[in-house]
PDB file of N, CA and C in Angstrom:
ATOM      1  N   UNK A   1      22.544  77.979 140.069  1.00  0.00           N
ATOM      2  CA  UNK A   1      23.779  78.487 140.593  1.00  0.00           C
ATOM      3  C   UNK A   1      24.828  77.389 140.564  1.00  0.00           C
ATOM      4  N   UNK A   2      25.936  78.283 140.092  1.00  0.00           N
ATOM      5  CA  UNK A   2      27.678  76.713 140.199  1.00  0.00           C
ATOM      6  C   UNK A   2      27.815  77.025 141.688  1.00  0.00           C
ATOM      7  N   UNK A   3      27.706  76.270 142.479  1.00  0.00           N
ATOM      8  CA  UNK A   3      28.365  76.068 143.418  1.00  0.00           C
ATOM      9  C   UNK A   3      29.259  75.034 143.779  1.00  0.00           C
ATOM     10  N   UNK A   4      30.075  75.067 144.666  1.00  0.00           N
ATOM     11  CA  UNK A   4      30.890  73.660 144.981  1.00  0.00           C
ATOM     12  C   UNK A   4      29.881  72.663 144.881  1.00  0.00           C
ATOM     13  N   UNK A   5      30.805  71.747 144.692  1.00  0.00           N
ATOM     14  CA  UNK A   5      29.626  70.256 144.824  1.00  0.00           C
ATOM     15  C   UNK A   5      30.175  70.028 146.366  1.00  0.00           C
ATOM     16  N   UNK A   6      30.685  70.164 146.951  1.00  0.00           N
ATOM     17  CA  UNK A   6      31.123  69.608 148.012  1.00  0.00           C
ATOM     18  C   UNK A   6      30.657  69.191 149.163  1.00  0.00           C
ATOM     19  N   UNK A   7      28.880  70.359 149.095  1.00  0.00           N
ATOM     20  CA  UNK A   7      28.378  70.439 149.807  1.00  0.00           C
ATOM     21  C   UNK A   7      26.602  70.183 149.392  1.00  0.00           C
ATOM     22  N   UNK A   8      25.739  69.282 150.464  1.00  0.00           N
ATOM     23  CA  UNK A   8      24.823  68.702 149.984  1.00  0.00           C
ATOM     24  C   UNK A   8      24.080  69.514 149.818  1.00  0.00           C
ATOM     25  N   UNK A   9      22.901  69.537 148.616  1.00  0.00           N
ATOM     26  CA  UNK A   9      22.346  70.027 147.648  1.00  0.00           C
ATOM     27  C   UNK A   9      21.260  70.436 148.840  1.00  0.00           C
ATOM     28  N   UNK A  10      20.778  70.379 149.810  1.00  0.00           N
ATOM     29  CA  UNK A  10      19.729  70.980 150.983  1.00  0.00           C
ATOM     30  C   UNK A  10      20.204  72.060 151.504  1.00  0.00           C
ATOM     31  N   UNK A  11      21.402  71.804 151.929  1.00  0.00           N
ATOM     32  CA  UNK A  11      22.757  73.114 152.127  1.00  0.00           C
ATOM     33  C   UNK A  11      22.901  73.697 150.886  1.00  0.00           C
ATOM     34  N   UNK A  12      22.868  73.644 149.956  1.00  0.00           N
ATOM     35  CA  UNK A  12      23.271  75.024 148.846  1.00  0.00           C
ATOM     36  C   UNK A  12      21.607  75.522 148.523  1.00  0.00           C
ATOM     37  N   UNK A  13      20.528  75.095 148.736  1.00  0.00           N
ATOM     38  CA  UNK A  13      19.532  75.684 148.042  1.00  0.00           C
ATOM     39  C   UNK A  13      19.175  76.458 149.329  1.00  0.00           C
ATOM     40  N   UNK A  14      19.064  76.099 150.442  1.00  0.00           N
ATOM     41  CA  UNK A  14      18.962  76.923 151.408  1.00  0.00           C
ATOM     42  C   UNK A  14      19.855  78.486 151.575  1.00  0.00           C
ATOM     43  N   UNK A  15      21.414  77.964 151.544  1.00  0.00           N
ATOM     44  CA  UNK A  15      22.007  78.807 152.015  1.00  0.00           C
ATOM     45  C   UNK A  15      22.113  79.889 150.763  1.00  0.00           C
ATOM     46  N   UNK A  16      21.326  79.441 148.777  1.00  0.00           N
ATOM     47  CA  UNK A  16      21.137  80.370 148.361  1.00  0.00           C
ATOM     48  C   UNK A  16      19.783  81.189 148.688  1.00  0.00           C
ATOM     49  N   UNK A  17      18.778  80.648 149.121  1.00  0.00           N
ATOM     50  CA  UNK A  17      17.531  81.436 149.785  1.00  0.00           C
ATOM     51  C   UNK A  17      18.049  82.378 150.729  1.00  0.00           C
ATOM     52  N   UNK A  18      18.768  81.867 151.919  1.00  0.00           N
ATOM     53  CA  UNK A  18      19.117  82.828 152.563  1.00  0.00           C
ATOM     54  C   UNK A  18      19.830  83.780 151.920  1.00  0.00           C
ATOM     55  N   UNK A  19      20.574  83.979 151.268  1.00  0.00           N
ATOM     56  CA  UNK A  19      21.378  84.820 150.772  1.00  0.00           C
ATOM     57  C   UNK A  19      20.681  85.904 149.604  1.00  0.00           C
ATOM     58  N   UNK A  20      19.465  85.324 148.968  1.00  0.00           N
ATOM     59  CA  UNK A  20      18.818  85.993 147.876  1.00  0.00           C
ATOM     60  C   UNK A  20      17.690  86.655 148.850  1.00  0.00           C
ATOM     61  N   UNK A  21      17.343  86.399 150.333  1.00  0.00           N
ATOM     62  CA  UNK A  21      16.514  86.969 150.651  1.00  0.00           C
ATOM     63  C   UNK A  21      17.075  88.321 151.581  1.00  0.00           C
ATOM     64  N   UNK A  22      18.152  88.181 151.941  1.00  0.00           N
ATOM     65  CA  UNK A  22      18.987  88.974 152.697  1.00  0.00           C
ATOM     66  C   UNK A  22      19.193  90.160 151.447  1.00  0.00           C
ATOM     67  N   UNK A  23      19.854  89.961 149.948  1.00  0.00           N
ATOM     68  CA  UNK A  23      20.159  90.861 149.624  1.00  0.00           C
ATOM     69  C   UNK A  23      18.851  91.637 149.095  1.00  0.00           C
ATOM     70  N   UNK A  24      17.553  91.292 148.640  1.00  0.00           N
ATOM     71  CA  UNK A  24      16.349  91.558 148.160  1.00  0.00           C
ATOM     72  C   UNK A  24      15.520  92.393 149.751  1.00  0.00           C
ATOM     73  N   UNK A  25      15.965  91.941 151.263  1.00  0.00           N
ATOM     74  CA  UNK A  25      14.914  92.579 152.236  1.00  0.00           C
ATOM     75  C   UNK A  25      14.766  93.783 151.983  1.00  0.00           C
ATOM     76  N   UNK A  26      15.815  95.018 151.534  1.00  0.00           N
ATOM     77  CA  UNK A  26      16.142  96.356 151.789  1.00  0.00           C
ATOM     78  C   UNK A  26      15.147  96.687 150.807  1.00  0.00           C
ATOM     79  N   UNK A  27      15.039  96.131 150.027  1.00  0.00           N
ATOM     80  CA  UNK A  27      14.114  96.716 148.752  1.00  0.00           C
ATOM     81  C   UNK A  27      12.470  96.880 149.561  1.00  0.00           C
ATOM     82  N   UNK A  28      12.546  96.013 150.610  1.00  0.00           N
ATOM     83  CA  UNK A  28      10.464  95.667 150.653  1.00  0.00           C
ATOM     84  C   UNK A  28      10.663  96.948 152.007  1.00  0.00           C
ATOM     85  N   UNK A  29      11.550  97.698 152.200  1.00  0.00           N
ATOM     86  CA  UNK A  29      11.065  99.054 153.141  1.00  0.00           C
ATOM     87  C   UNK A  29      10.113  99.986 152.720  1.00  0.00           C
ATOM     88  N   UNK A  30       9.669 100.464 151.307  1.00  0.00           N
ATOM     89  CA  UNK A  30       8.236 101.113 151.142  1.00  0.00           C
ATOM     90  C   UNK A  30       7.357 100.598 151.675  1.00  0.00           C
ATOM     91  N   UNK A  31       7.486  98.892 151.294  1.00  0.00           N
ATOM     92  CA  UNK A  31       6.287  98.115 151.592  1.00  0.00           C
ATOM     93  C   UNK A  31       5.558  98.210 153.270  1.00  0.00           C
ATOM     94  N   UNK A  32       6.539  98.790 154.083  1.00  0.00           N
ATOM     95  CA  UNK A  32       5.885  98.746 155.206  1.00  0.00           C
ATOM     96  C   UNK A  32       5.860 100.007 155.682  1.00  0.00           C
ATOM     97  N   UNK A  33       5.982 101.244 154.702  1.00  0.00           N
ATOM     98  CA  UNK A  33       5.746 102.373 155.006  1.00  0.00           C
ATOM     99  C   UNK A  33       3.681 102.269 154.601  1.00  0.00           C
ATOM    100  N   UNK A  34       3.154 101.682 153.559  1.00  0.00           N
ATOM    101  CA  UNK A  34       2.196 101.541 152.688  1.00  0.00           C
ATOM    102  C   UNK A  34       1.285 100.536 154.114  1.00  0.00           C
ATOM    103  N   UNK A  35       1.660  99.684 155.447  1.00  0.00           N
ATOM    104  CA  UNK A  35       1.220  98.985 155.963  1.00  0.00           C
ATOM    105  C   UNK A  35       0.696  99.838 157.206  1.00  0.00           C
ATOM    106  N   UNK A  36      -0.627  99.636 157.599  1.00  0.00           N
ATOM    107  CA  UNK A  36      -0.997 100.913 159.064  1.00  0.00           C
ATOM    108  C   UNK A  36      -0.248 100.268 160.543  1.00  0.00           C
ATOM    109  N   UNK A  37       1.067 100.670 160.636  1.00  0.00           N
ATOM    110  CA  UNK A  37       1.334  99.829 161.930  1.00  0.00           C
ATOM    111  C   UNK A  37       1.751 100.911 162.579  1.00  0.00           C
ATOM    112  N   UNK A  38       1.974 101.472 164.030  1.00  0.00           N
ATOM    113  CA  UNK A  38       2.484 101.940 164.965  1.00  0.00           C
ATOM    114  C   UNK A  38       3.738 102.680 164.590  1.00  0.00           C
ATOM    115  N   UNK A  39       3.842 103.981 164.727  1.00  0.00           N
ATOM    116  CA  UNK A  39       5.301 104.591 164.718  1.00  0.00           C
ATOM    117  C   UNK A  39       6.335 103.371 164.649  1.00  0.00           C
ATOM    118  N   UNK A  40       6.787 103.452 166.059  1.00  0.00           N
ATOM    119  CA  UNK A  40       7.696 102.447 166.789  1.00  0.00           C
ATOM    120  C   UNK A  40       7.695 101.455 165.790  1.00  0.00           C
ATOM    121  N   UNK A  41       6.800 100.647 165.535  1.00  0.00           N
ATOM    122  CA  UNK A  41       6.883  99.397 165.097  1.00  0.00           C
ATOM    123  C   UNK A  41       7.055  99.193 163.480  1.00  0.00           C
ATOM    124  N   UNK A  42       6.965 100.785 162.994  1.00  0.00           N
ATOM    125  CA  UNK A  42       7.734 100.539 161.379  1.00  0.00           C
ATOM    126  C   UNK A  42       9.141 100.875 161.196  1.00  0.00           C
ATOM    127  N   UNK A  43       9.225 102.161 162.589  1.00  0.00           N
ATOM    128  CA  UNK A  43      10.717 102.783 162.744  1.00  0.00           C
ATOM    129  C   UNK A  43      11.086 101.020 163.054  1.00  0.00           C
ATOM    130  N   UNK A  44      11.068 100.420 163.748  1.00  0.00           N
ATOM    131  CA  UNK A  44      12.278  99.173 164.209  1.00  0.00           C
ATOM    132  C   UNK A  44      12.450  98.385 162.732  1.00  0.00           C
ATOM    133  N   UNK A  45      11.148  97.886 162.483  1.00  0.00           N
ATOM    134  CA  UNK A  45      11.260  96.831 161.221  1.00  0.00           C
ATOM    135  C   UNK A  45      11.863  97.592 159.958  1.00  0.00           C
ATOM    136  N   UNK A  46      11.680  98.675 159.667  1.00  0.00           N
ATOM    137  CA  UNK A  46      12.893  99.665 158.721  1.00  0.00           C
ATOM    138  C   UNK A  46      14.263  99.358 159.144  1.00  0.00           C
ATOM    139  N   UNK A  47      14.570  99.330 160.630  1.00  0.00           N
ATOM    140  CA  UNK A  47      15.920  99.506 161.071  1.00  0.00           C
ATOM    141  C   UNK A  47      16.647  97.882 160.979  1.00  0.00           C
ATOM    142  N   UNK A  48      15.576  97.156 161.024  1.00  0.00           N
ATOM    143  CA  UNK A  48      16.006  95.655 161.053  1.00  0.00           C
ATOM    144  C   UNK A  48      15.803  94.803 159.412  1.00  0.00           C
ATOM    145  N   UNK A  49      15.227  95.618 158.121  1.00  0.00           N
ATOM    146  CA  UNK A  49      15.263  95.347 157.246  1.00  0.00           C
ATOM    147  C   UNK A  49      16.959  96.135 156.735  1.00  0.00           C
ATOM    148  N   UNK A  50      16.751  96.866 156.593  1.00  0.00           N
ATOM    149  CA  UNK A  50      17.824  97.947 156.163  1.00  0.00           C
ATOM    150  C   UNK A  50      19.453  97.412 156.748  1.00  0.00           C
ATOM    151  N   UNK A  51      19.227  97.120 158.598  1.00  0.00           N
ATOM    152  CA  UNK A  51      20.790  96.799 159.046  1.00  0.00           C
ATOM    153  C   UNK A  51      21.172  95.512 159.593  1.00  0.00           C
ATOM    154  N   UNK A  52      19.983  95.006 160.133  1.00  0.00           N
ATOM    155  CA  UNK A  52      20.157  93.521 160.874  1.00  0.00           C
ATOM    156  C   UNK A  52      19.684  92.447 160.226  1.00  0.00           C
ATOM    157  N   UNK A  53      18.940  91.937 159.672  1.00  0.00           N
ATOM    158  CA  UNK A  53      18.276  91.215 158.639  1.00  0.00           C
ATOM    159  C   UNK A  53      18.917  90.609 158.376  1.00  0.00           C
ATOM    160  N   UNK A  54      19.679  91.717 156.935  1.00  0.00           N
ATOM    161  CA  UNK A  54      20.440  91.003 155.733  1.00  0.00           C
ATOM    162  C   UNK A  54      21.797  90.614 156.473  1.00  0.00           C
ATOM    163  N   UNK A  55      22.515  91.251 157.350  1.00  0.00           N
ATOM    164  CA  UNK A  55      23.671  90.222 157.469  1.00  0.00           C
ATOM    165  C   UNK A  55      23.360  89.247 158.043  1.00  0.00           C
ATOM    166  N   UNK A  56      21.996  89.191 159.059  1.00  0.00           N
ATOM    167  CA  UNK A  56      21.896  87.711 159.628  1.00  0.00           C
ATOM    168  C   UNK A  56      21.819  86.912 158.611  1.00  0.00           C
ATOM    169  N   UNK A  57      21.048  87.080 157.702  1.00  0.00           N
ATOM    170  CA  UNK A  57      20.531  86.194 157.090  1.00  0.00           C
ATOM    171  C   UNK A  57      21.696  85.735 155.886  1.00  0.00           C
ATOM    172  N   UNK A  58      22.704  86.925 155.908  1.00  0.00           N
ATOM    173  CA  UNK A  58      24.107  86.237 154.894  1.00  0.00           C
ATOM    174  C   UNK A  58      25.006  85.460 155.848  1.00  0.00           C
ATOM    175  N   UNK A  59      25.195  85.811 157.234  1.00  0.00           N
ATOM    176  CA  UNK A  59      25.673  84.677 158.113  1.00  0.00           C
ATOM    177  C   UNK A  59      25.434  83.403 158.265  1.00  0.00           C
ATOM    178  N   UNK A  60      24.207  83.052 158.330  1.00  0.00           N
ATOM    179  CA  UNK A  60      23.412  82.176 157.668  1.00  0.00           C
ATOM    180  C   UNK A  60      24.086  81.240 156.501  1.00  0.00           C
ATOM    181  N   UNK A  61      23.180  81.726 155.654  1.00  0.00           N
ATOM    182  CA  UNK A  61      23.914  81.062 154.200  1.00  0.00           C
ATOM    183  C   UNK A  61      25.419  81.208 154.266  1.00  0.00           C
ATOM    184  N   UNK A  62      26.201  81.987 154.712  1.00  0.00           N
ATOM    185  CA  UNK A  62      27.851  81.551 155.021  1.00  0.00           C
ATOM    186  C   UNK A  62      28.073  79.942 155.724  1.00  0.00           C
ATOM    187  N   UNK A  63      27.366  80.479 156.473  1.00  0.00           N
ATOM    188  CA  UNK A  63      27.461  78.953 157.207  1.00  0.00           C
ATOM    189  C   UNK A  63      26.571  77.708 156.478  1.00  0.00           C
ATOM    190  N   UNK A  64      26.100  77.843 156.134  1.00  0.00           N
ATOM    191  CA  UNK A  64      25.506  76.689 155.505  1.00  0.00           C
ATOM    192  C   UNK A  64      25.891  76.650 154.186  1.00  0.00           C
ATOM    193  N   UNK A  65      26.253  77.344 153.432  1.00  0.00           N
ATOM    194  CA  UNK A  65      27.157  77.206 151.910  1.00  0.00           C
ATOM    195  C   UNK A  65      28.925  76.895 151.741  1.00  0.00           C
ATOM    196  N   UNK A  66      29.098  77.691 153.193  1.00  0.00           N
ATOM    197  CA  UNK A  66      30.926  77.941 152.938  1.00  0.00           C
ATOM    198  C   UNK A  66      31.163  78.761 152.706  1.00  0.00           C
ATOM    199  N   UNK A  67      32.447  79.173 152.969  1.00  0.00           N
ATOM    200  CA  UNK A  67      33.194  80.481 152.605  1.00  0.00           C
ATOM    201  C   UNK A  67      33.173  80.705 150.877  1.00  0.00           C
ATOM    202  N   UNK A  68      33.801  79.573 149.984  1.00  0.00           N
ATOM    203  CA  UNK A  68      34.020  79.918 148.463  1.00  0.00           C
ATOM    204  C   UNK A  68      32.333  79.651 148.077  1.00  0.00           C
ATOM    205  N   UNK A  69      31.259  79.185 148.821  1.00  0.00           N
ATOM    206  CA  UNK A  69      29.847  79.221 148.008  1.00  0.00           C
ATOM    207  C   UNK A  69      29.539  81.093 147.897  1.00  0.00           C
ATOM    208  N   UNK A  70      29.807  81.491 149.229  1.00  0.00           N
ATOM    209  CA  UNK A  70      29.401  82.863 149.397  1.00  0.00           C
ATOM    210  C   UNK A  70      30.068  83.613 148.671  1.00  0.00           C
ATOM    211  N   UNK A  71      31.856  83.313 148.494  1.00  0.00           N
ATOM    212  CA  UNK A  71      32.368  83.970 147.474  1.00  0.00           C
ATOM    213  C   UNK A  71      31.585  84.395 145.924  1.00  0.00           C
ATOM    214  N   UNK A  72      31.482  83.158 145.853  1.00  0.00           N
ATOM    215  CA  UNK A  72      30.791  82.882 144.189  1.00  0.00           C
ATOM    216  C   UNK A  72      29.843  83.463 144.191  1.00  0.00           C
ATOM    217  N   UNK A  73      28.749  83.605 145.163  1.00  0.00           N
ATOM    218  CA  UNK A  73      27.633  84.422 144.905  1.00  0.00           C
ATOM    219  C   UNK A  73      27.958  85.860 145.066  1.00  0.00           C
ATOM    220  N   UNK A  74      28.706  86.308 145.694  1.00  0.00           N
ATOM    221  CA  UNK A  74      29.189  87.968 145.853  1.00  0.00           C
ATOM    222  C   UNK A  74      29.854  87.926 144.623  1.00  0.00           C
ATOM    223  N   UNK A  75      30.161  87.470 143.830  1.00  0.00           N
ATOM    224  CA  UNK A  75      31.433  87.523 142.533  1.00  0.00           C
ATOM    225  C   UNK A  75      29.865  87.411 141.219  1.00  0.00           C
ATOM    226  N   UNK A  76      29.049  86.543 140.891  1.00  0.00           N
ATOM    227  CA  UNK A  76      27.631  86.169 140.513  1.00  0.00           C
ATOM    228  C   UNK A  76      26.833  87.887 140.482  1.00  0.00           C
ATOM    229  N   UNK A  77      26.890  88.188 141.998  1.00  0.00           N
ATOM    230  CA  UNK A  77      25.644  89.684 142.033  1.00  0.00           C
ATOM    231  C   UNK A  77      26.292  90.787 141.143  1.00  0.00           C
ATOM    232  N   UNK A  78      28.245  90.875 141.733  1.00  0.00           N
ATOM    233  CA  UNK A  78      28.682  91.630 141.233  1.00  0.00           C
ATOM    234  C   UNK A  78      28.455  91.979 139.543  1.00  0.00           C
ATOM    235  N   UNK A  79      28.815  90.764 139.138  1.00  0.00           N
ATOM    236  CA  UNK A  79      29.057  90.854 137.590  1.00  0.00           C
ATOM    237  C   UNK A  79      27.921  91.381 137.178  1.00  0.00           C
ATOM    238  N   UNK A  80      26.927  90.640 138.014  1.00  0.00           N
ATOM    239  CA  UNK A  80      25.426  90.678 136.903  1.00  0.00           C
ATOM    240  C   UNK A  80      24.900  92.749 137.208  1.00  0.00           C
ATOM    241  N   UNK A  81      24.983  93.476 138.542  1.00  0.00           N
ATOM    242  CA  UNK A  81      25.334  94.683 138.639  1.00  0.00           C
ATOM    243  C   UNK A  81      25.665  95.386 137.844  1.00  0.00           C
ATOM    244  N   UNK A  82      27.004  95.159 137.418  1.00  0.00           N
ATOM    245  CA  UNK A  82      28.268  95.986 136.567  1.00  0.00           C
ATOM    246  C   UNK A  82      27.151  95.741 135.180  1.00  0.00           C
ATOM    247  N   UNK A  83      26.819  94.680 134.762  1.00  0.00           N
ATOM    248  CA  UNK A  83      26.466  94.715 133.549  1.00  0.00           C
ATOM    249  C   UNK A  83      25.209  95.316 133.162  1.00  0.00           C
ATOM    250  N   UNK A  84      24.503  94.969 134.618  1.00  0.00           N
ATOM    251  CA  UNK A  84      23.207  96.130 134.344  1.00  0.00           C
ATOM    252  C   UNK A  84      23.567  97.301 134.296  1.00  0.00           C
ATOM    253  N   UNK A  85      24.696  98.073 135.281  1.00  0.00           N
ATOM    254  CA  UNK A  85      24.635  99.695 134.870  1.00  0.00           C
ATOM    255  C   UNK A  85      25.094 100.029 133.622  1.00  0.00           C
ATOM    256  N   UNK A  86      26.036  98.877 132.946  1.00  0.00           N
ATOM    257  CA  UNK A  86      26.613  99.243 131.831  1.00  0.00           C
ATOM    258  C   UNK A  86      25.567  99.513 130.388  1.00  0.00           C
ATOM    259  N   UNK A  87      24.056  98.757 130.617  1.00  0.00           N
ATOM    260  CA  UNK A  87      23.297  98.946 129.930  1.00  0.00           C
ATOM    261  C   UNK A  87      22.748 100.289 129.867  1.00  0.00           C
ATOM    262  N   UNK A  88      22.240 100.392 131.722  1.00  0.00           N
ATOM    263  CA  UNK A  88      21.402 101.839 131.980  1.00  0.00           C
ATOM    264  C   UNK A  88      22.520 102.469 131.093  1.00  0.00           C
ATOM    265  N   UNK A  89      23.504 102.771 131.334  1.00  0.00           N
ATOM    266  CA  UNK A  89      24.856 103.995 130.777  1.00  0.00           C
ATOM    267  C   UNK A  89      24.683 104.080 129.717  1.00  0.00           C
ATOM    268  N   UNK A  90      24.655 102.820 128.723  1.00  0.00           N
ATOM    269  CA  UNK A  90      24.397 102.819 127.477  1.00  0.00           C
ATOM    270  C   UNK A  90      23.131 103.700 127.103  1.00  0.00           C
ATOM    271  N   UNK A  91      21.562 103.023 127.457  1.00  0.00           N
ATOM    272  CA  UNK A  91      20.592 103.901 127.311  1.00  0.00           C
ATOM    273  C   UNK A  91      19.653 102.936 126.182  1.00  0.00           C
ATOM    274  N   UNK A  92      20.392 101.244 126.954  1.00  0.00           N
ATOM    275  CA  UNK A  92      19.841 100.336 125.760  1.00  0.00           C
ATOM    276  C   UNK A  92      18.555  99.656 126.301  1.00  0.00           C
ATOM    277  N   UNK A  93      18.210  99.875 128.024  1.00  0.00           N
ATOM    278  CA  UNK A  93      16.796  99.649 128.184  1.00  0.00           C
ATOM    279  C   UNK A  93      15.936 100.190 128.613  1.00  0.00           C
TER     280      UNK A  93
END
């Protein structure tokens, strides 16, 4: 990842973990439909993968990257997005 240099290299690899794990949690909600746990206790961890999680965990990496690190990575997901649907649309993978 380009990030600023501005900021020390423990601070950008972190605050990209946090940030790659925040946007990737929503995806592992089957995974704990597939796990034998308690009503209650898959209803919450669904509700805390899905709504609380990921912004903690992009608050996080905000703070420990910076405002223009987080930019760059929201500008980074975007592009790479757009270009995947533009493939699906196509029908080229």
């Amino acid at each position: 990842m380009f990030l600023p240099t501005s900021i020390t290299a423990w601070r950008r690899r972190l605050g990209v973990a946090f940030f790659v794990v925040g946007l990737f949690l929503p995806w592992l909600i089957p995974v704990i439909f597939f796990m034998e746990l308690d009503g209650w206790l898959t209803a919450a961890l669904t509700v805390a993968f899905s709504v609380g999680l990921p912004e903690l965990l992009w608050l996080v990496a905000a703070l420990l990257i910076g405002r223009q690190g987080v930019r760059h990575l929201w500008r980074h997901v975007r592009v790479r997005a757009r270009l995947l649907f533009r493939k699906l649309q196509r029908g080229s993978m």
